[in-house]
Every structure is written in C-alpha cells, then in structure tokens.
C-alpha atoms as a PDB file:
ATOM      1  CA  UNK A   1    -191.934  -4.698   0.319  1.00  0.00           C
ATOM      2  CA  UNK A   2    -194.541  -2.884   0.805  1.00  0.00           C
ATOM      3  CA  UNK A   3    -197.920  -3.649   2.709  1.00  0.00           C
ATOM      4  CA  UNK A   4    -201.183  -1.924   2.315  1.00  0.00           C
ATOM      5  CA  UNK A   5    -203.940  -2.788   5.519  1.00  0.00           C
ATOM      6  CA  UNK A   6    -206.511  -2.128   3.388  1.00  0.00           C
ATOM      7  CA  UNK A   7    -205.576  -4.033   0.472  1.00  0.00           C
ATOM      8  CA  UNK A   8    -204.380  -7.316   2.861  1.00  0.00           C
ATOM      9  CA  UNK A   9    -208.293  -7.291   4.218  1.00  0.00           C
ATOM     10  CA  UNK A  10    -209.119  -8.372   0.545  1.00  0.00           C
ATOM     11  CA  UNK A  11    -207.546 -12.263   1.533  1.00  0.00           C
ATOM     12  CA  UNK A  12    -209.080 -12.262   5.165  1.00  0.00           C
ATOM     13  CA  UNK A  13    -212.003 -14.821   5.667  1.00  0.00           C
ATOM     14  CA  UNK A  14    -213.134 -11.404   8.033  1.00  0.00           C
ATOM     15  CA  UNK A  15    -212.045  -8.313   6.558  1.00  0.00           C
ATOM     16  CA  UNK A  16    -213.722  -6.027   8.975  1.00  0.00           C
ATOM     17  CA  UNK A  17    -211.484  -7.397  11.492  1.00  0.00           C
ATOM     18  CA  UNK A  18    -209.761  -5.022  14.372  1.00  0.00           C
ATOM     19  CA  UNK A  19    -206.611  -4.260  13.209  1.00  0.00           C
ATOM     20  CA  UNK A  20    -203.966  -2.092  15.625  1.00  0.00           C
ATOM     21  CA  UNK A  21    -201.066  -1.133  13.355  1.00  0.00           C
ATOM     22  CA  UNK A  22    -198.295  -0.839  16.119  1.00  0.00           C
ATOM     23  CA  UNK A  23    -199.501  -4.296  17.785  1.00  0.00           C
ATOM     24  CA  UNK A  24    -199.843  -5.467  14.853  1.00  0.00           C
ATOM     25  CA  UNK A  25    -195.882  -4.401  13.136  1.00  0.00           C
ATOM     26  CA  UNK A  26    -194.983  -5.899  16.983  1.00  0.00           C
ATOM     27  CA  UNK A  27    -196.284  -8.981  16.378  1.00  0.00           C
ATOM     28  CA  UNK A  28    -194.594  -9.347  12.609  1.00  0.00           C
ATOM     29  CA  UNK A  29    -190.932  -8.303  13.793  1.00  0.00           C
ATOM     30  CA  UNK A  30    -191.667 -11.242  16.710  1.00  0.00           C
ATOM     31  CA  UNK A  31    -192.142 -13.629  13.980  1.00  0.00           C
ATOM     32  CA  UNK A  32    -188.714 -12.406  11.692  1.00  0.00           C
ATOM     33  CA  UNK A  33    -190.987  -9.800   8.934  1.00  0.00           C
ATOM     34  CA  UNK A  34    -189.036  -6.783  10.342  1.00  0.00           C
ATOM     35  CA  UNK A  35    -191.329  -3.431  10.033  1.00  0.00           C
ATOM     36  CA  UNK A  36    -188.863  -1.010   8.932  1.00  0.00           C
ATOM     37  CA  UNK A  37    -191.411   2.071   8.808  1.00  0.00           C
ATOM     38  CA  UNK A  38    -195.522   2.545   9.258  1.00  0.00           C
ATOM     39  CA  UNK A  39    -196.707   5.709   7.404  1.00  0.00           C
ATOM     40  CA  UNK A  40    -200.486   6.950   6.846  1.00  0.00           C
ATOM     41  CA  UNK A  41    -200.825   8.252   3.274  1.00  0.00           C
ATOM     42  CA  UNK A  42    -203.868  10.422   4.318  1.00  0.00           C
ATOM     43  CA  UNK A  43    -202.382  11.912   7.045  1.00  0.00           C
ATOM     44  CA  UNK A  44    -202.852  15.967   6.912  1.00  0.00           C
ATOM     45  CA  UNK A  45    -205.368  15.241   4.249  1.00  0.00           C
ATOM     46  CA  UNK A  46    -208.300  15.531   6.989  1.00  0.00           C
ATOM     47  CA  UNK A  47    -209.030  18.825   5.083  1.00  0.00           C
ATOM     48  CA  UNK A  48    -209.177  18.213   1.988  1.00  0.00           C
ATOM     49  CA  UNK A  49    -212.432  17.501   0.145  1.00  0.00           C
ATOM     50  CA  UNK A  50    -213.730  16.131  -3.121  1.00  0.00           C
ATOM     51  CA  UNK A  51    -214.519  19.510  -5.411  1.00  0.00           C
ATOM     52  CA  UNK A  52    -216.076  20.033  -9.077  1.00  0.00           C
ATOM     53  CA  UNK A  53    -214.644  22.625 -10.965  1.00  0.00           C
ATOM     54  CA  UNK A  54    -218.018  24.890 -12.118  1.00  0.00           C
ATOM     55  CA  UNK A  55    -216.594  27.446 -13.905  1.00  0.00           C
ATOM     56  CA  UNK A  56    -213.120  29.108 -15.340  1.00  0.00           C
ATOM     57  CA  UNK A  57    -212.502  32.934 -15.750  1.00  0.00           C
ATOM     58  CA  UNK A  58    -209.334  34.433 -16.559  1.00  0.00           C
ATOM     59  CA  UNK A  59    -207.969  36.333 -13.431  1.00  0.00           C
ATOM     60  CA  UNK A  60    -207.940  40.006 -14.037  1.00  0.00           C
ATOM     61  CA  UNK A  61    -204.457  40.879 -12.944  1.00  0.00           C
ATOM     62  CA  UNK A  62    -202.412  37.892 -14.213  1.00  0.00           C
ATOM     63  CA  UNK A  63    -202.200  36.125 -16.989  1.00  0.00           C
ATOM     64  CA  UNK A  64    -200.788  32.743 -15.596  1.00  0.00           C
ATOM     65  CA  UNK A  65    -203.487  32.455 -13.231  1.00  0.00           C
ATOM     66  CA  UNK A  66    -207.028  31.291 -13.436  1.00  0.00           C
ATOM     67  CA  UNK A  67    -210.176  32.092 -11.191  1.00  0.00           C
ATOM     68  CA  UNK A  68    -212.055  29.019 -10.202  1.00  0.00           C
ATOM     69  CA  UNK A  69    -215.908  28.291  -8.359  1.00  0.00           C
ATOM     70  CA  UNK A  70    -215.428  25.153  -7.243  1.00  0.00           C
ATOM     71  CA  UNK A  71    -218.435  23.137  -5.362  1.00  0.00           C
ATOM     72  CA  UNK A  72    -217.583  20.884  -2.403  1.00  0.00           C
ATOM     73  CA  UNK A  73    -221.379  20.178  -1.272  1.00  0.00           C
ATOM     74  CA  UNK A  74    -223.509  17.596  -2.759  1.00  0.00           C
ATOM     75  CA  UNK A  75    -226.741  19.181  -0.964  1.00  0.00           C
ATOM     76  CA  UNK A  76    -229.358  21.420  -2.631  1.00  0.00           C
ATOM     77  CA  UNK A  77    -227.355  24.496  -1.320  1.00  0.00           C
ATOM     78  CA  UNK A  78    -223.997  23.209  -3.141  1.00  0.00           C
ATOM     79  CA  UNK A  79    -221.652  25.343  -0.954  1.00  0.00           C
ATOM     80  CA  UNK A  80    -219.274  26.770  -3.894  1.00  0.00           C
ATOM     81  CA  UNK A  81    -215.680  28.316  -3.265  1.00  0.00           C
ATOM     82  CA  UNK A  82    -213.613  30.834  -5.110  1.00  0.00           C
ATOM     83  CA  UNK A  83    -210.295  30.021  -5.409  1.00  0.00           C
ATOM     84  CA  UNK A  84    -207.371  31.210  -7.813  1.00  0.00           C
ATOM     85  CA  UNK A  85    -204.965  28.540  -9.526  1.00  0.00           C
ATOM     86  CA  UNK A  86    -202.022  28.689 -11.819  1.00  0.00           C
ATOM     87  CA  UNK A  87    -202.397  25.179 -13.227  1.00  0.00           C
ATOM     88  CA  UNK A  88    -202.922  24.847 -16.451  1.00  0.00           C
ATOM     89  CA  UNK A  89    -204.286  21.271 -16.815  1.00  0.00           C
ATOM     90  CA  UNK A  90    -207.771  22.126 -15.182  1.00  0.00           C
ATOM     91  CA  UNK A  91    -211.766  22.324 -17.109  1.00  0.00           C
ATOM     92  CA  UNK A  92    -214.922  23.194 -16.294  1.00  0.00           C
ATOM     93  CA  UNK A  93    -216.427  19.627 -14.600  1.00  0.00           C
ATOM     94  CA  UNK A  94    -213.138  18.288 -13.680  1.00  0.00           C
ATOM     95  CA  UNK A  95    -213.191  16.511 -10.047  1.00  0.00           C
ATOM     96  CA  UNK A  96    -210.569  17.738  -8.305  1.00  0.00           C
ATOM     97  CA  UNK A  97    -209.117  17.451  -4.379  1.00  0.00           C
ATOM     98  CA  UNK A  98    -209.983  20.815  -2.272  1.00  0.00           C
ATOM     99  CA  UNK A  99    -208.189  21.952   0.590  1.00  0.00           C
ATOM    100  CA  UNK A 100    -210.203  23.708   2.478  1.00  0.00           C
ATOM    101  CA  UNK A 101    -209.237  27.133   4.533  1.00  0.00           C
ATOM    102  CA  UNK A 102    -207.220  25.495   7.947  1.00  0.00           C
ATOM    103  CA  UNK A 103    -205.906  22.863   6.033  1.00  0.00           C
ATOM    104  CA  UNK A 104    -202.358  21.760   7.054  1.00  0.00           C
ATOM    105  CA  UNK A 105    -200.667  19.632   4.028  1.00  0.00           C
ATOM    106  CA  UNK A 106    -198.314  16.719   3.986  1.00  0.00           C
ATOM    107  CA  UNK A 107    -195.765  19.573   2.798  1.00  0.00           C
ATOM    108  CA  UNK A 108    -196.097  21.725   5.601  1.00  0.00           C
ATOM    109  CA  UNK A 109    -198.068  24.158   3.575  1.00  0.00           C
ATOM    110  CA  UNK A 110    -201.077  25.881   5.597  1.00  0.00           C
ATOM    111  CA  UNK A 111    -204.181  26.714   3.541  1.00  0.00           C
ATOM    112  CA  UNK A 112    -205.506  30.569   4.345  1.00  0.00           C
ATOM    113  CA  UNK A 113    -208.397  32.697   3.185  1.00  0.00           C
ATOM    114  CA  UNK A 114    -206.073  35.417   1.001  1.00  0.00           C
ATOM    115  CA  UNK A 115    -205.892  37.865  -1.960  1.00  0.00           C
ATOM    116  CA  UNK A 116    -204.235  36.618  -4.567  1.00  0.00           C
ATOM    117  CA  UNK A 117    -202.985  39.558  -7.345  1.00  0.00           C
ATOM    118  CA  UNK A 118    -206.161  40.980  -6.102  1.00  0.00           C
ATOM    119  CA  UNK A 119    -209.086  38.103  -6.119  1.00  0.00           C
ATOM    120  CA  UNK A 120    -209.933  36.424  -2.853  1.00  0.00           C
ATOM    121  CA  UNK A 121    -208.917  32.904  -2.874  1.00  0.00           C
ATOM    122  CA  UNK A 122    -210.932  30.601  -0.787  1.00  0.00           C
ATOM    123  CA  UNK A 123    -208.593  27.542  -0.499  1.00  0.00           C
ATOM    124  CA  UNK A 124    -206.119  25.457  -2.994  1.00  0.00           C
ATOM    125  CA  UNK A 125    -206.853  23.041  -5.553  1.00  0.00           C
ATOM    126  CA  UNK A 126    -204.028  20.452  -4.955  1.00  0.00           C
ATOM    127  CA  UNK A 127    -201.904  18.441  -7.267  1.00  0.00           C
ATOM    128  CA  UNK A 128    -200.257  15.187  -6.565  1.00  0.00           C
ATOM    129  CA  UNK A 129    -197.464  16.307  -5.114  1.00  0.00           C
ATOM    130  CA  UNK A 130    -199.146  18.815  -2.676  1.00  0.00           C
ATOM    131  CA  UNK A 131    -201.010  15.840  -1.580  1.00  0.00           C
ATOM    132  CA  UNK A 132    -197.785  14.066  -0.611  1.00  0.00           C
ATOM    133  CA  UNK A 133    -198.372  11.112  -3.723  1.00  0.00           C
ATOM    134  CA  UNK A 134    -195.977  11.725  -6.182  1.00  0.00           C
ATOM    135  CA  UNK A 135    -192.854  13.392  -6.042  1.00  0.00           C
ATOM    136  CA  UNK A 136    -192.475  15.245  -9.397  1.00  0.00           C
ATOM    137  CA  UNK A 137    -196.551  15.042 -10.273  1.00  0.00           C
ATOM    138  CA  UNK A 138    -197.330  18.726 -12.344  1.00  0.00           C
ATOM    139  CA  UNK A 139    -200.824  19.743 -12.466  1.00  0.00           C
ATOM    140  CA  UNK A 140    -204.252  19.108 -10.668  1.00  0.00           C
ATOM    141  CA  UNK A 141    -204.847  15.799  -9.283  1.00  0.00           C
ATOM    142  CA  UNK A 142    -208.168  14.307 -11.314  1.00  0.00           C
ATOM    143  CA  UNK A 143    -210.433  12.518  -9.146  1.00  0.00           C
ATOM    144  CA  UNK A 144    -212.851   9.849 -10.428  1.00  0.00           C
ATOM    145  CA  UNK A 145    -215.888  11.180 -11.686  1.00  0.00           C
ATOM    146  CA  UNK A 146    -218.088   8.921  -9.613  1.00  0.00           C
ATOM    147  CA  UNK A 147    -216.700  10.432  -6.232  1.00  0.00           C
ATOM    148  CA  UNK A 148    -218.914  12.072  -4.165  1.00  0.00           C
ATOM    149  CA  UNK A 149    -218.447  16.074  -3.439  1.00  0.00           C
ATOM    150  CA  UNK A 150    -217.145  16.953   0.072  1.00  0.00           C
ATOM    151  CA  UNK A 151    -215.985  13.789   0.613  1.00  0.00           C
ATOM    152  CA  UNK A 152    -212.396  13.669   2.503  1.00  0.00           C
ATOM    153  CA  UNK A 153    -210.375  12.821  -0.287  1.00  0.00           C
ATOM    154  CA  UNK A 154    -208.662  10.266   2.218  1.00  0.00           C
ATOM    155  CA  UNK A 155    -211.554   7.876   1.797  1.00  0.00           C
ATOM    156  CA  UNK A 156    -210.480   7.602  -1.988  1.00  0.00           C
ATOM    157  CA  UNK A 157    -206.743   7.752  -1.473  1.00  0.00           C
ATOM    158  CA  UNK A 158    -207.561   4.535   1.371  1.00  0.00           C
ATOM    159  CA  UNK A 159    -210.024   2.322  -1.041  1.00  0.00           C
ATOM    160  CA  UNK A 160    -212.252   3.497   0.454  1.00  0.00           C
ATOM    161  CA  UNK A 161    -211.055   3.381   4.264  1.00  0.00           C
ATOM    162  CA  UNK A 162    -211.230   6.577   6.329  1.00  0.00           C
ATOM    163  CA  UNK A 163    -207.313   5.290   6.996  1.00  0.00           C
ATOM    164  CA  UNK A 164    -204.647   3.570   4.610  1.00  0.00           C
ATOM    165  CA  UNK A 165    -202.027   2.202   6.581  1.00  0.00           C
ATOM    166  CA  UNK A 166    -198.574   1.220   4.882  1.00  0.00           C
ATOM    167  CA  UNK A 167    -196.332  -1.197   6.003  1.00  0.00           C
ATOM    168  CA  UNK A 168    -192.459  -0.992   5.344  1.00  0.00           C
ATOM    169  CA  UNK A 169    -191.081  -4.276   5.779  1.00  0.00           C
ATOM    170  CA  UNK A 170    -187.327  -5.108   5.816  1.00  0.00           C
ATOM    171  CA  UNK A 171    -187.763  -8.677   4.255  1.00  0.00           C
ATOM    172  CA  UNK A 172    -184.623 -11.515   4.477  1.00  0.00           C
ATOM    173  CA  UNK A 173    -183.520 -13.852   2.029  1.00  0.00           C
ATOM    174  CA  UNK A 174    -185.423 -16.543   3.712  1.00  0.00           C
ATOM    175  CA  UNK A 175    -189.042 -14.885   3.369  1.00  0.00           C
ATOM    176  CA  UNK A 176    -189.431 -15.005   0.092  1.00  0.00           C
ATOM    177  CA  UNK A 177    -192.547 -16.649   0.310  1.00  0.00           C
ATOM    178  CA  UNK A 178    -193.797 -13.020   2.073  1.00  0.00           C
ATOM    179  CA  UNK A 179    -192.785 -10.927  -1.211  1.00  0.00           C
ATOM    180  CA  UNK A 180    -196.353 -10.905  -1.948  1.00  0.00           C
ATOM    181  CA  UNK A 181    -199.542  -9.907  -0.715  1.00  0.00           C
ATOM    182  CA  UNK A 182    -201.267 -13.129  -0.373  1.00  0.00           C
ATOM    183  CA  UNK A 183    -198.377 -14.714   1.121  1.00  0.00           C
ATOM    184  CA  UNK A 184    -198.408 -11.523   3.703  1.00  0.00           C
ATOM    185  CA  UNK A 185    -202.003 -12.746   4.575  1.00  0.00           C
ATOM    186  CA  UNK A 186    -201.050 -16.422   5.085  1.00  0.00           C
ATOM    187  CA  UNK A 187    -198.560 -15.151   7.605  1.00  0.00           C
ATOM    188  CA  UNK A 188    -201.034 -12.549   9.083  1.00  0.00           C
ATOM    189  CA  UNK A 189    -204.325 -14.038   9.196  1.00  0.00           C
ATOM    190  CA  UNK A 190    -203.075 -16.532  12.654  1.00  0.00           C
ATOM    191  CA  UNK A 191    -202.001 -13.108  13.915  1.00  0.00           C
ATOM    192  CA  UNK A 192    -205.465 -11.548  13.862  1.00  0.00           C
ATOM    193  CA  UNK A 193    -207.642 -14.589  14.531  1.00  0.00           C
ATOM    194  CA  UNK A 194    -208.802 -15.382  11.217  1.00  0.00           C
ATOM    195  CA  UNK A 195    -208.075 -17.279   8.363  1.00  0.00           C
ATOM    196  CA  UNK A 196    -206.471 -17.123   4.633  1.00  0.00           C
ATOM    197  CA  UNK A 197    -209.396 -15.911   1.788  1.00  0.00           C
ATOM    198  CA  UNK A 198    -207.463 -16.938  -1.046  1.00  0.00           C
ATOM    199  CA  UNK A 199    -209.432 -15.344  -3.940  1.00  0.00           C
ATOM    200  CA  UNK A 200    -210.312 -17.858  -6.991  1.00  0.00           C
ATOM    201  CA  UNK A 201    -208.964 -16.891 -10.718  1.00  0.00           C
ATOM    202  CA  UNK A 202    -211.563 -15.819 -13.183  1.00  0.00           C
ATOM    203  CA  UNK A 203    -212.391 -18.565 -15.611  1.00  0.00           C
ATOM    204  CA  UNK A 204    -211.702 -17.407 -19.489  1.00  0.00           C
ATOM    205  CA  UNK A 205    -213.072 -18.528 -22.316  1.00  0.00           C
ATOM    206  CA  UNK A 206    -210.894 -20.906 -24.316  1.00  0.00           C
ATOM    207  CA  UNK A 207    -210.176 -20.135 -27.824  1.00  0.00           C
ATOM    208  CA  UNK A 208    -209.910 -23.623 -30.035  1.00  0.00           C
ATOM    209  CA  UNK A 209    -206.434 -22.306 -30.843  1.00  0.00           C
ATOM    210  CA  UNK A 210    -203.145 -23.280 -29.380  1.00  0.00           C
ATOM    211  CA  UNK A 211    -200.901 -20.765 -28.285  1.00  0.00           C
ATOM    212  CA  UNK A 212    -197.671 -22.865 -30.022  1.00  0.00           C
ATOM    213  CA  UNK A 213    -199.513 -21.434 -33.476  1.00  0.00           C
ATOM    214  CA  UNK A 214    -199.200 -18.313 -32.808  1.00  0.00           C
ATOM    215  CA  UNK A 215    -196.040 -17.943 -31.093  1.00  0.00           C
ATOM    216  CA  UNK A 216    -192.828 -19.621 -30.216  1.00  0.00           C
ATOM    217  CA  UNK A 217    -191.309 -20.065 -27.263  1.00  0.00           C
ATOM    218  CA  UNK A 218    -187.789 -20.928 -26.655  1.00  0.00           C
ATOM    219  CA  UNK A 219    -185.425 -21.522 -23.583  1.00  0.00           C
ATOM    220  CA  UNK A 220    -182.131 -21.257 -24.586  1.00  0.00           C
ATOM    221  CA  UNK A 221    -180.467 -21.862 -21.156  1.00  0.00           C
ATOM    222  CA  UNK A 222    -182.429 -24.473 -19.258  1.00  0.00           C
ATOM    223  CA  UNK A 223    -180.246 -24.170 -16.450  1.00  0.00           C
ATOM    224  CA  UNK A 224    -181.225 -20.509 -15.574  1.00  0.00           C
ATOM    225  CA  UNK A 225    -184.608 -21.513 -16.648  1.00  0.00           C
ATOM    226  CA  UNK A 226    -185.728 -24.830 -16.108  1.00  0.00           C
ATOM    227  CA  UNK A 227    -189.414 -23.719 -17.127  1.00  0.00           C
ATOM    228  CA  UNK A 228    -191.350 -20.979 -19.367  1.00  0.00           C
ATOM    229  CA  UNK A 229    -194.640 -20.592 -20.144  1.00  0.00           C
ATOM    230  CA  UNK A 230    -196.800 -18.706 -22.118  1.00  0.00           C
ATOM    231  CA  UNK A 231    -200.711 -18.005 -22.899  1.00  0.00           C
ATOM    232  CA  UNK A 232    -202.275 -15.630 -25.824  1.00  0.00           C
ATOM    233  CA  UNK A 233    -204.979 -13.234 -24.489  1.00  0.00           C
ATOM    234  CA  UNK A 234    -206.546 -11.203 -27.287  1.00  0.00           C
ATOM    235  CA  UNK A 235    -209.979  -9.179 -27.581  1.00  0.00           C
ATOM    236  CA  UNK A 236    -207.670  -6.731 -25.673  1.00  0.00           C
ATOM    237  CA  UNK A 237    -208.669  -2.955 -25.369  1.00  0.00           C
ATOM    238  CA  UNK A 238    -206.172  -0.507 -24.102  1.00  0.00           C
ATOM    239  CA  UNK A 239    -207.983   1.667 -21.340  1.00  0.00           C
ATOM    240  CA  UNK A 240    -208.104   3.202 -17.813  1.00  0.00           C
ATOM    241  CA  UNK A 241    -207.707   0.888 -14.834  1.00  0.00           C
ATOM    242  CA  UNK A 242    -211.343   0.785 -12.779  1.00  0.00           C
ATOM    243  CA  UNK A 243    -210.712   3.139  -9.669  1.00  0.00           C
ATOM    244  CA  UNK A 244    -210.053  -0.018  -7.326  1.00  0.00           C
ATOM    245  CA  UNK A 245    -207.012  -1.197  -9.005  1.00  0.00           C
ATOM    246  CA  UNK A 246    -205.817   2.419  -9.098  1.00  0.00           C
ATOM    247  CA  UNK A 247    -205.997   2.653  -5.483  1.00  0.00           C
ATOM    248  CA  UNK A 248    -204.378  -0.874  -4.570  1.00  0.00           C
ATOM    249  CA  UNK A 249    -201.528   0.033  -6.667  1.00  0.00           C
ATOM    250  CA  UNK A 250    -201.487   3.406  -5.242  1.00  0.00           C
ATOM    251  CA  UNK A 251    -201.368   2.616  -1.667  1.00  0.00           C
ATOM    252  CA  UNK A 252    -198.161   0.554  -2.294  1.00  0.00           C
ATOM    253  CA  UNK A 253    -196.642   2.950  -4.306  1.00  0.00           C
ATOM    254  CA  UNK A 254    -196.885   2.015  -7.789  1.00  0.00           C
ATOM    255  CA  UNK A 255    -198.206   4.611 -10.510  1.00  0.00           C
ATOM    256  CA  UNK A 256    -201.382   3.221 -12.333  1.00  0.00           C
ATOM    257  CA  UNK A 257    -200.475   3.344 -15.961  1.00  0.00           C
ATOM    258  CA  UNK A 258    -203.178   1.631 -18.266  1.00  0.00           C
ATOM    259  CA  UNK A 259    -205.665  -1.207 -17.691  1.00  0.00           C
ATOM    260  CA  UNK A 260    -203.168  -3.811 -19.235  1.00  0.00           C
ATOM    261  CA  UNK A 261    -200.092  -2.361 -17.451  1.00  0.00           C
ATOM    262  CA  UNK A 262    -201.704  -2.313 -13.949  1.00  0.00           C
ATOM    263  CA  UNK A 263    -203.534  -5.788 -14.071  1.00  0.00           C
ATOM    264  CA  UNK A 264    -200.015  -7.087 -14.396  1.00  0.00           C
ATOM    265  CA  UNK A 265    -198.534  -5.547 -11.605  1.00  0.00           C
ATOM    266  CA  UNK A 266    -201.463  -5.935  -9.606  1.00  0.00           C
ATOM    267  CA  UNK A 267    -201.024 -10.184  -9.835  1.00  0.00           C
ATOM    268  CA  UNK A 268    -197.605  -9.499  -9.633  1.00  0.00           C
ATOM    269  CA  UNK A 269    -197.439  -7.884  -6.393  1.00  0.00           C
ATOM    270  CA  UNK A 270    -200.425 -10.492  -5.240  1.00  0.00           C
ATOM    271  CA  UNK A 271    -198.640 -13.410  -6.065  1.00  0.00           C
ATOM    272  CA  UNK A 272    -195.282 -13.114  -7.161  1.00  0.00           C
ATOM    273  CA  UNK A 273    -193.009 -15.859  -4.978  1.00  0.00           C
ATOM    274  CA  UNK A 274    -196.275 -17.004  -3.665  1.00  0.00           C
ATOM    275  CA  UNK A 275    -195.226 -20.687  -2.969  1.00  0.00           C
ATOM    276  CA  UNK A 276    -196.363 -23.349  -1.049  1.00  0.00           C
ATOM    277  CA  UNK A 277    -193.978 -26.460   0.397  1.00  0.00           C
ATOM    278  CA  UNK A 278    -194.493 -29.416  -1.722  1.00  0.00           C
ATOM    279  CA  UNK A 279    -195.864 -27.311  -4.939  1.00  0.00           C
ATOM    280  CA  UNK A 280    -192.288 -26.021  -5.855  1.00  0.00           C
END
C-alpha cells in the first residue's frame, strides 16, 4: 500500500497541517502500519521546468533528430532554448518538461550545454522515464496545457505541492481497514492533531428506471458471496481524466488511463476495505 502526503491532506479537517515525514513513518510503525520505504517522486527534478515547444526544424546532419526552440518563461522576454531531440512524438505547442543545463536526473544523467551532430543543444526535453515515472514510457512526457511555463515540473508531479512524499507501508492481515486512503487518515489524523474530513458522495440524478430492467444480476455461490450489488450509470462519455485525478493516481503509482477507468480506481484506492465496527 501505498500512501501519498499530499493526497491524505484531502481527508484532514486541516490540510495545511505540519507534516515531518520521518516523525511521522516513526509514529505509524509505533502504532503496527510498518513504513517499509519513504521516496520523493520529485527528487532531482529541481531542474526541470515547464516548456512549450515553439517551433520544429529538421536537424541538418541527422535525420532521426529534430531541432527544437522551446520557451520556459512566461514573461514578456519569454526566455527560449535550443535544444535537439530524437523523439518522434513531439509538435509545435506541445507542453513539455525541460531540464535545464545543471540538471542532475533521477537516472543519474547530468544535463550539459553541448553540440549535438553539430547544433548546440541547450538542455533535454524529458520523457517519462527520464523523469523517473514510468519504467518503459517512449516519447516526450505531455504536460497539461493549463501549466504555467518555468514552473518546476515537481509542483505538477506533487498536485500541486513543491514536495510529494510516498509512503511504502508493509500492511498485516489485521489492518485491513488501512488498505485505503481514507482509512489511512482515520488512523493518521490523532497522529497530527486533527481530525477525519470524510468527503460527502456527489448526489446523482435518479433515472425513474430500475436497474433489475436493464440487467441481471446473479450470485451463484452465496457462500463466497453473501452480497452483490449493482447500479446503471449512463450519459457516459469516454475522455481524459481532469489533471487532479491524474496526479492522485500518479503519486501512488497507478497509470491514468481514461476518465471512466481512473474514477474507478481512484474510489477504489479511497475506500476499498474502508470499514467501520458495527457497519460490517
């Protein structure tokens, strides 16, 4: 089980509360939630900025590569770089993560002003993987087209922390009532001096017809499953996830797939084995 800091201030009645990771895994392995591992997604990613692609030219001396001018300023002047890339997946107006010259990357790689076949390159667009993300990502990382240029690309990767923190825990049998992220924050909330902020579900509008007309549901073994229920939802458009979801699923390492996909695992991984005694 993962746990993301940034998403567990979501269920604190004060989310801006002071939050010391080490004290704070202490504290957890006291109570029997054993923190296996604490790891900081953004870490090496202090030089890496939010860039816009301006324009694509052919390189002169190789036909794999490409010749960007990438902007990473906002401001009147709009600071632009030069830099050469072989990926393929990249157009003009595409947001994209820059690392800037002295950047040191999750990989060990070390960004430097060079010539490449030729053409001064200026830093490294970054994919995925470069970024220390995804393990077999190809291609550019895209970056929301709301996010702001020379931002540290951090700030996204975080939801919008400077810092995303990750929790490994190392959960028993006995916790299952911790194998979610609201059940995390009932355990955690004492711990920091504050209190649950259980979030209430959206109210939908109620078609007149009943879901036992449209489909069927049958338990065949009601020993394995006592229970099953089922709801229609329709008026359904397949889509892209809003950046926020993106980024909780993210920072506990699930890939963001499509709005329908990702709402699922997102209230899975909020409440799934959230129990309470005496509501079993």
């Amino acid at each position: 089980m993962q746990l993301s800091i940034s998403w567990l201030r979501d269920y604190l009645l004060k989310p801006d509360v002071k939050i010391v990771a080490n004290d704070l895994a202490e504290k957890l392995t006291m109570r029997g939630i054993q923190v296996g591992a604490i790891r900081q997604p953004s870490a090496g990613l202090e030089s890496v900025v939010v860039g816009r692609i301006e324009k694509i030219e052919p390189h002169p001396n190789a036909d794999r590569l490409q010749v960007t001018r990438t902007v990473i300023s906002s401001s009147a002047g709009q600071e632009a770089l030069q830099i050469v890339c072989g990926a393929r997946n990249i157009a003009e107006g595409d947001i994209v993560p820059v690392a800037l010259v002295g950047a040191s990357l999750p990989g060990g790689i070390k960004i430097k002003k060079s010539a490449i076949r030729g053409v001064e390159s200026s830093g490294m667009l970054c994919s995925a993987r470069e970024l220390g993300l995804e393990d077999d990502a190809e291609g550019i990382l895209q970056l929301p087209k709301h996010a702001v240029l020379g931002e540290p690309v951090a700030r996204l990767l975080g939801g919008g922390q400077p810092e995303e923190t990750v929790f490994e825990l190392e959960l028993t049998a006995n916790r299952g009532d911790c194998l979610s992220m609201i059940g995390l924050a009932r355990e955690i909330a004492p711990l920091l001096k504050t209190k649950l902020r259980e979030p209430k579900p959206p109210r939908f509008r109620m078609s007149q017809h009943r879901t036992s007309s449209i489909i069927k549901v049958e338990v065949e073994d009601t020993t394995l499953c006592p229970r099953y229920v089922a709801r229609v939802i329709d008026e359904i458009k397949i889509g892209e996830s809003p950046d926020w979801i993106k980024q909780r699923l993210e920072s506990v390492g699930l890939r963001p797939i499509n709005n329908v996909v990702d709402i699922t695992n997102f209230v899975m991984y909020e409440r799934s084995e959230e129990r309470r005694v005496g509501k079993e």
